[in-house]
C-alpha atoms as a PDB file:
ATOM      1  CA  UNK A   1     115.145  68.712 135.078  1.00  0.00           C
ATOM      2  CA  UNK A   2     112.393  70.625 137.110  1.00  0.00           C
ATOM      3  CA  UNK A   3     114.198  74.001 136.346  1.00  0.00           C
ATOM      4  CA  UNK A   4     112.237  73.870 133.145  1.00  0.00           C
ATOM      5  CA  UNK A   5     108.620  74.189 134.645  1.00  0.00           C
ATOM      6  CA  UNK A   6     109.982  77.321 135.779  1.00  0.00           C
ATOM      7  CA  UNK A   7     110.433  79.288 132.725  1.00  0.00           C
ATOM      8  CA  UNK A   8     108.278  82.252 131.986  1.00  0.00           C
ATOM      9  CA  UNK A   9     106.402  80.374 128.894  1.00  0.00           C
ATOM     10  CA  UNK A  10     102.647  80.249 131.038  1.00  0.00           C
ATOM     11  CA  UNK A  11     103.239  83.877 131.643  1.00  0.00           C
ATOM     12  CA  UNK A  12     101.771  85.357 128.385  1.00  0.00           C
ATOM     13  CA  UNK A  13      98.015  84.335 129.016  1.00  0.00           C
ATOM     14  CA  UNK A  14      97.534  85.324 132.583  1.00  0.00           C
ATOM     15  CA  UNK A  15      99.982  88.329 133.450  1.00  0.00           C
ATOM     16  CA  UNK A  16      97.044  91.007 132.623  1.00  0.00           C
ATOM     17  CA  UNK A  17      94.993  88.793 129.854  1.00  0.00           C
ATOM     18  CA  UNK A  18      96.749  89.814 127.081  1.00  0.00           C
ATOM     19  CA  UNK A  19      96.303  88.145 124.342  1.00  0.00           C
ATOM     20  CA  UNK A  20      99.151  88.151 121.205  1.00  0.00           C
ATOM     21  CA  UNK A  21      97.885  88.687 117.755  1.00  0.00           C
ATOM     22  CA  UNK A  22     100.277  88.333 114.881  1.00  0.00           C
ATOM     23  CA  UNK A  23      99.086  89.840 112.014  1.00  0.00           C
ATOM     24  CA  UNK A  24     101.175  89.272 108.950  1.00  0.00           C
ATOM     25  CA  UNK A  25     101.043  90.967 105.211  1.00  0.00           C
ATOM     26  CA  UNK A  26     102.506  89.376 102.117  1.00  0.00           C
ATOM     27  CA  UNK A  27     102.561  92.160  99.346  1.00  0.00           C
ATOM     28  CA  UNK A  28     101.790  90.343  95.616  1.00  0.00           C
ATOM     29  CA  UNK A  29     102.167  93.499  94.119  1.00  0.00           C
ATOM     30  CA  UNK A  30     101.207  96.800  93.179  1.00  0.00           C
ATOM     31  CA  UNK A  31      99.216  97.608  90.181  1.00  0.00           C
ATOM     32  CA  UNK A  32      99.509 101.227  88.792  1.00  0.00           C
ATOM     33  CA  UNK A  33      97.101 102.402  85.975  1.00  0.00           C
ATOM     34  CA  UNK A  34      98.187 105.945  84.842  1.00  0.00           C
ATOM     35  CA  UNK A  35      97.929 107.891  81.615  1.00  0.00           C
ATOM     36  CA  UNK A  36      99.718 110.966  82.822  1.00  0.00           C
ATOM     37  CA  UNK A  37     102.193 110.778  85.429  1.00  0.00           C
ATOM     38  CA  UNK A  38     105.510 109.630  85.116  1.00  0.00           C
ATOM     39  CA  UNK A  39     106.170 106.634  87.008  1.00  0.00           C
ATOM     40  CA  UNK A  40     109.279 105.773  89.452  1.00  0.00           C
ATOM     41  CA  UNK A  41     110.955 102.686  89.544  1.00  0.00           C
ATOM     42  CA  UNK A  42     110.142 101.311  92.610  1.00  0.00           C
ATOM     43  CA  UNK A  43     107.940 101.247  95.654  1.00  0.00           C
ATOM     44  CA  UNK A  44     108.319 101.396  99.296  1.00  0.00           C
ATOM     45  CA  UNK A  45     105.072  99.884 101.277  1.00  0.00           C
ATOM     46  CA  UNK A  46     104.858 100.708 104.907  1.00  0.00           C
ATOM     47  CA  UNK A  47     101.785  99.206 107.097  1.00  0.00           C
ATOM     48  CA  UNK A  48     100.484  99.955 110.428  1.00  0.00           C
ATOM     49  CA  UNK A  49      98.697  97.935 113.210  1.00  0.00           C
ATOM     50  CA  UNK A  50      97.799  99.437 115.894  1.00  0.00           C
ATOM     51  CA  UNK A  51     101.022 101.450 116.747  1.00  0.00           C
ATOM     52  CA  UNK A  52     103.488  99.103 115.045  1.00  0.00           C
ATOM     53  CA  UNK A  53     105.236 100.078 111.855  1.00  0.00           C
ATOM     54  CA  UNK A  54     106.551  97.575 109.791  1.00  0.00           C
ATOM     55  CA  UNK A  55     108.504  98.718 105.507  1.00  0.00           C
ATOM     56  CA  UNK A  56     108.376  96.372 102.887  1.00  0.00           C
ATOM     57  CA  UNK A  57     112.145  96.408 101.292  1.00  0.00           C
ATOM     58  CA  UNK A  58     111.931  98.414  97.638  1.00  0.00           C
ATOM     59  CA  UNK A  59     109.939  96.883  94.963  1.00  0.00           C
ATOM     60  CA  UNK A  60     112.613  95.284  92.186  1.00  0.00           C
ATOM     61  CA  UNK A  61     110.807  93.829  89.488  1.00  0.00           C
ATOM     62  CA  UNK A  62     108.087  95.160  87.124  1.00  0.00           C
ATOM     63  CA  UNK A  63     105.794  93.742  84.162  1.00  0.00           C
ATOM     64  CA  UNK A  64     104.702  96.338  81.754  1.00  0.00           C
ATOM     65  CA  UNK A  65     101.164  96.088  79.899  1.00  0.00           C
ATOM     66  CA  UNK A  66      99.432  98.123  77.957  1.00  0.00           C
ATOM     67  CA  UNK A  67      97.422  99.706  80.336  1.00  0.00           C
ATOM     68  CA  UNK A  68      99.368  99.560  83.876  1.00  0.00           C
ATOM     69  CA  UNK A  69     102.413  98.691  85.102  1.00  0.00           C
ATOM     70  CA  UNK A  70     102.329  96.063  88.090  1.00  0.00           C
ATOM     71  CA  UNK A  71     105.522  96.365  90.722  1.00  0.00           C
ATOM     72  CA  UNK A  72     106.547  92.856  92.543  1.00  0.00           C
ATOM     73  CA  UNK A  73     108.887  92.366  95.705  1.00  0.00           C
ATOM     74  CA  UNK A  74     110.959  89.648  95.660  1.00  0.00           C
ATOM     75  CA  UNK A  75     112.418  90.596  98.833  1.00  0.00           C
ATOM     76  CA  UNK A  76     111.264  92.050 102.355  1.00  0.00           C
ATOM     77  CA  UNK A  77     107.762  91.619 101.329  1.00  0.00           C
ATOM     78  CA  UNK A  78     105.644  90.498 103.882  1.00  0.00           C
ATOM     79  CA  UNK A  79     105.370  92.976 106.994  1.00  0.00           C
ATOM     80  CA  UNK A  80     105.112  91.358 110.617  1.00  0.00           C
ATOM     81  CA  UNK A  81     102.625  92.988 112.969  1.00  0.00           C
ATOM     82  CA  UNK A  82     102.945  91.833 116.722  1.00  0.00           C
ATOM     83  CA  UNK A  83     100.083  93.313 118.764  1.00  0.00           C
ATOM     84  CA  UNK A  84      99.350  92.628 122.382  1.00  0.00           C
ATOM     85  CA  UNK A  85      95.320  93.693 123.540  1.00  0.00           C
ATOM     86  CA  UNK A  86      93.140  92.190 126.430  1.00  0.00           C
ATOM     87  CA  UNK A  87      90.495  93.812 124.344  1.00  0.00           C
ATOM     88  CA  UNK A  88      90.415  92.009 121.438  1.00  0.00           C
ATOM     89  CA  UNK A  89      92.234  91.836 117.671  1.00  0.00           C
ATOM     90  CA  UNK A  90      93.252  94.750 115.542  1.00  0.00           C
ATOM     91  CA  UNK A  91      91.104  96.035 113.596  1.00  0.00           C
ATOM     92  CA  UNK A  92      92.877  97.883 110.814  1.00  0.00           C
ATOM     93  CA  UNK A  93      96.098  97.871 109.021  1.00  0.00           C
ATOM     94  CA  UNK A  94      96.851 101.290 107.179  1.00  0.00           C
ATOM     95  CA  UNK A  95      99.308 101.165 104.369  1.00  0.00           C
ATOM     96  CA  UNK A  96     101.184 103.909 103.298  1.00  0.00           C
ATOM     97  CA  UNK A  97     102.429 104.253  99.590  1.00  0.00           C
ATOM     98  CA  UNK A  98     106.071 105.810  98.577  1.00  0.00           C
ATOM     99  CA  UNK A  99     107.894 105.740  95.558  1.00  0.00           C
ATOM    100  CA  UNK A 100     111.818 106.548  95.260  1.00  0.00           C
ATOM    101  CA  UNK A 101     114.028 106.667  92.139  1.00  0.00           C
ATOM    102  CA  UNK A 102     116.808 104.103  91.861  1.00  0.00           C
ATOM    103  CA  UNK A 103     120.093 105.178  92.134  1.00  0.00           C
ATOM    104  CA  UNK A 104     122.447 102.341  91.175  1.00  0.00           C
ATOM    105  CA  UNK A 105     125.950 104.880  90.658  1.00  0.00           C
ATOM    106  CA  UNK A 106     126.636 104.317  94.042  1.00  0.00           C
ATOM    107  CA  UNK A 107     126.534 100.854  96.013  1.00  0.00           C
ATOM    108  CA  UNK A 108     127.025 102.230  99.183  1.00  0.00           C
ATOM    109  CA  UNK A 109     123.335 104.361  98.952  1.00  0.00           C
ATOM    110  CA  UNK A 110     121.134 101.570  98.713  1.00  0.00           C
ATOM    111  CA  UNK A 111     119.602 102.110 101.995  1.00  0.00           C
ATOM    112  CA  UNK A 112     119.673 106.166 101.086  1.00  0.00           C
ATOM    113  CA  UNK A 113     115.527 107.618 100.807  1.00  0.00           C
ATOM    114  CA  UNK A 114     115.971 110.969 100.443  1.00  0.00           C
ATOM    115  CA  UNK A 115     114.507 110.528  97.047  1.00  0.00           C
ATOM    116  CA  UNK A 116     111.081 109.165  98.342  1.00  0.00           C
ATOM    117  CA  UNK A 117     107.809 110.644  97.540  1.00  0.00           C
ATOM    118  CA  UNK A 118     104.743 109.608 100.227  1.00  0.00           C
ATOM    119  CA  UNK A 119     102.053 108.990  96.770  1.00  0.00           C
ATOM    120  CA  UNK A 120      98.983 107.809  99.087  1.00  0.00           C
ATOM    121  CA  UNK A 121      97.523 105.348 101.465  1.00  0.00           C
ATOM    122  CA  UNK A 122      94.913 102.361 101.830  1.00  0.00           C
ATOM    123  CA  UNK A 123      93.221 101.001 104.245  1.00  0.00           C
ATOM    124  CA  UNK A 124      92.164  97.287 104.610  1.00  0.00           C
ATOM    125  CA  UNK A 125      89.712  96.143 107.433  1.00  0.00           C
ATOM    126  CA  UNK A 126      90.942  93.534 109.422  1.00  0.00           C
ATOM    127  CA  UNK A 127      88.042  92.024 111.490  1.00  0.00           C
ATOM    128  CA  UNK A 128      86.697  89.555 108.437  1.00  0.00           C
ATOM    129  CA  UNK A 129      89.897  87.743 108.938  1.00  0.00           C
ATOM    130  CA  UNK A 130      89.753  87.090 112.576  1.00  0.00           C
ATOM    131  CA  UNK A 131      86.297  86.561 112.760  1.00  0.00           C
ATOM    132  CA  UNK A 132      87.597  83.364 110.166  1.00  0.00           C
ATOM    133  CA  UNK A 133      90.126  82.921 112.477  1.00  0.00           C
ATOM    134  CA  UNK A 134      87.428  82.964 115.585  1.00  0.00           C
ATOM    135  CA  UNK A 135      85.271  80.503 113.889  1.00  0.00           C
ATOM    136  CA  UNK A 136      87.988  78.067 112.809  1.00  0.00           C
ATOM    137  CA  UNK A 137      88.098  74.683 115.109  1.00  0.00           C
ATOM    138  CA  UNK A 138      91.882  74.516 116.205  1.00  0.00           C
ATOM    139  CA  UNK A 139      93.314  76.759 118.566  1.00  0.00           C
ATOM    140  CA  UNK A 140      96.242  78.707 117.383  1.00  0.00           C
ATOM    141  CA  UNK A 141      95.826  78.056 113.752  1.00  0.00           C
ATOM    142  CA  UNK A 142      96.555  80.624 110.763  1.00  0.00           C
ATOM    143  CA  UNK A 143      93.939  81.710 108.430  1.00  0.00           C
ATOM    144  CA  UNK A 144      94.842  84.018 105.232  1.00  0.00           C
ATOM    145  CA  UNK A 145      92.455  85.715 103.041  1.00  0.00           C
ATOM    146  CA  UNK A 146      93.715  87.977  99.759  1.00  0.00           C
ATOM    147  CA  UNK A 147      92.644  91.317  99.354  1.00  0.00           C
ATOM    148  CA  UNK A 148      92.914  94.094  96.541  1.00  0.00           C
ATOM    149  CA  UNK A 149      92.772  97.713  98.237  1.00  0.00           C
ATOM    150  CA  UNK A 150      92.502 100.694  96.671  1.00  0.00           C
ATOM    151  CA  UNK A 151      95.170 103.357  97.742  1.00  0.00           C
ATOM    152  CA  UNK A 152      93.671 106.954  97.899  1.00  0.00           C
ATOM    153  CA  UNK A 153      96.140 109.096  96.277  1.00  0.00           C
ATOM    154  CA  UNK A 154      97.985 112.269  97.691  1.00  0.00           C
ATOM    155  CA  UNK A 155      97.420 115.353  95.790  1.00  0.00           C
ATOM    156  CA  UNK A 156     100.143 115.665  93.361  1.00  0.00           C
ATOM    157  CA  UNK A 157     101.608 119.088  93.365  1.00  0.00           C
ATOM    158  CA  UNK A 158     102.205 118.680  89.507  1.00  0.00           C
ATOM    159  CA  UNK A 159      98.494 119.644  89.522  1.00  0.00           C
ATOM    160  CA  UNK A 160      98.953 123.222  90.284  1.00  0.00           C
ATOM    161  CA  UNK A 161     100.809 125.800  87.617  1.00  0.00           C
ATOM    162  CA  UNK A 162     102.981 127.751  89.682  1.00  0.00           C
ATOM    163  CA  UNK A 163     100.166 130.713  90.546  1.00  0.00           C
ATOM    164  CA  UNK A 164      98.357 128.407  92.610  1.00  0.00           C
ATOM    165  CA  UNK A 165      95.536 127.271  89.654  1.00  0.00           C
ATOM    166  CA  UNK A 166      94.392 124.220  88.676  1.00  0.00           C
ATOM    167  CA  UNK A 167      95.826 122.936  85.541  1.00  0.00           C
ATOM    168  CA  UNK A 168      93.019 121.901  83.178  1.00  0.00           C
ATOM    169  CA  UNK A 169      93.705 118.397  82.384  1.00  0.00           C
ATOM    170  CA  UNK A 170      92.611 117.429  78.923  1.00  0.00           C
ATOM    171  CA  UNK A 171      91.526 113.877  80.066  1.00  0.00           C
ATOM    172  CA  UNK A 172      90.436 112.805  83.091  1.00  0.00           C
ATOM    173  CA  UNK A 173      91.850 111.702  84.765  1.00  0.00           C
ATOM    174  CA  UNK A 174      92.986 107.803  85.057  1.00  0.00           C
ATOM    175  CA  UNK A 175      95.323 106.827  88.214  1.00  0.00           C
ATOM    176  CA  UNK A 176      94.271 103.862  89.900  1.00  0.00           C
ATOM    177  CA  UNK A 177      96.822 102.420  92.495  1.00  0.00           C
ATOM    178  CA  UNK A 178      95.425  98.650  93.568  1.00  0.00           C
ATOM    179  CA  UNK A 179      97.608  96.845  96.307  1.00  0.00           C
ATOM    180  CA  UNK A 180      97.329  93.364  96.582  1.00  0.00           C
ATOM    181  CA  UNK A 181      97.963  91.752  99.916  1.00  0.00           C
ATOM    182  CA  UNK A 182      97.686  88.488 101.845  1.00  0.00           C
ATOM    183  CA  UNK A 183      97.211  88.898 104.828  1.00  0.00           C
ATOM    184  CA  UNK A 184      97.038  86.150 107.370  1.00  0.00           C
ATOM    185  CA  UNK A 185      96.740  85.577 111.398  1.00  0.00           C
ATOM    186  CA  UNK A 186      97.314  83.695 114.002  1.00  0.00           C
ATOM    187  CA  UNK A 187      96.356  84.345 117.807  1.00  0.00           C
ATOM    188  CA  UNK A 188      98.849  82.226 120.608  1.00  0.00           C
END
């Protein structure tokens, strides 16, 4: 049995000092308040952290209200971040917004984008969560905190006639996109 005190598994904390942060994001769902536009059926959420790319699957389920429509994933919803540093945790995950039409004729083009729009992005700042991570007593633990970012809308080319000008828009104009997110970490 002293083959085993062999393996690789003290390697990660002393070949260079790198230290592994996992940094994982549960979408609860996307909230949508808009007056004007027309609104797809579903949502693709892609996140970065530092360099690594993780998609959310597409949003399938919605709830309707008056005033905004909010999109939930009941699959592929959390992204995994795996992130190696010797100079510390991430700091930022940037999300990046795209809706897509549904296209339920054909089984086999589930997987099939090419009807995805990039809408916007968010931002959400990182370093309050390991900093609760930092402070809590037991090594290797996971922390979580919820958070609701705002994602900063692309301009929509349905702005523009097709001379270039700004359409006047009788209302302002109301779009709000709110992701909400729980994110949670743990260091090995």
């Amino acid at each position: 049995g002293h083959l085993q005190s062999q393996g690789g598994g003290g390697c990660s904390s002393s070949c260079g000092g790198d230290t592994l942060y996992r940094t994982r994001v549960e979408i609860l769902s996307l909230h949508i308040t808009m007056l004007s536009q027309k609104v797809k059926e579903a949502f693709v959420i892609q996140g970065a952290v530092a360099g690594i790319i993780d998609e959310s699957g597409v949003s399938d389920a919605s709830r309707r209200s008056d005033d905004f429509v909010s999109y939930h994933w009941t699959t592929k919803n959390t992204l995994v971040f795996e992130t190696r540093s010797n100079w510390g945790h991430p700091k930022a995950l940037s999300l990046k917004v795209s809706s897509m039409s549904k296209y339920t004729e054909d089984p086999d083009e589930t997987e099939s984008h090419h009807d995805q729009l990039e809408m916007g992005c968010g931002f959400v700042d990182l370093c309050p969560i390991w900093k609760k991570q930092d402070s809590s007593s037991e090594r290797g633990s996971s922390c979580s905190i919820e958070s609701k970012t705002k994602v900063y809308l692309f301009d929509s080319p349905e702005e523009f006639d097709q001379h270039g000008q700004a359409v006047e828009l009788s209302a302002p104009r109301e779009e709000g996109l709110e992701l909400h997110l729980r994110v949670s970490s743990d260091s090995g």
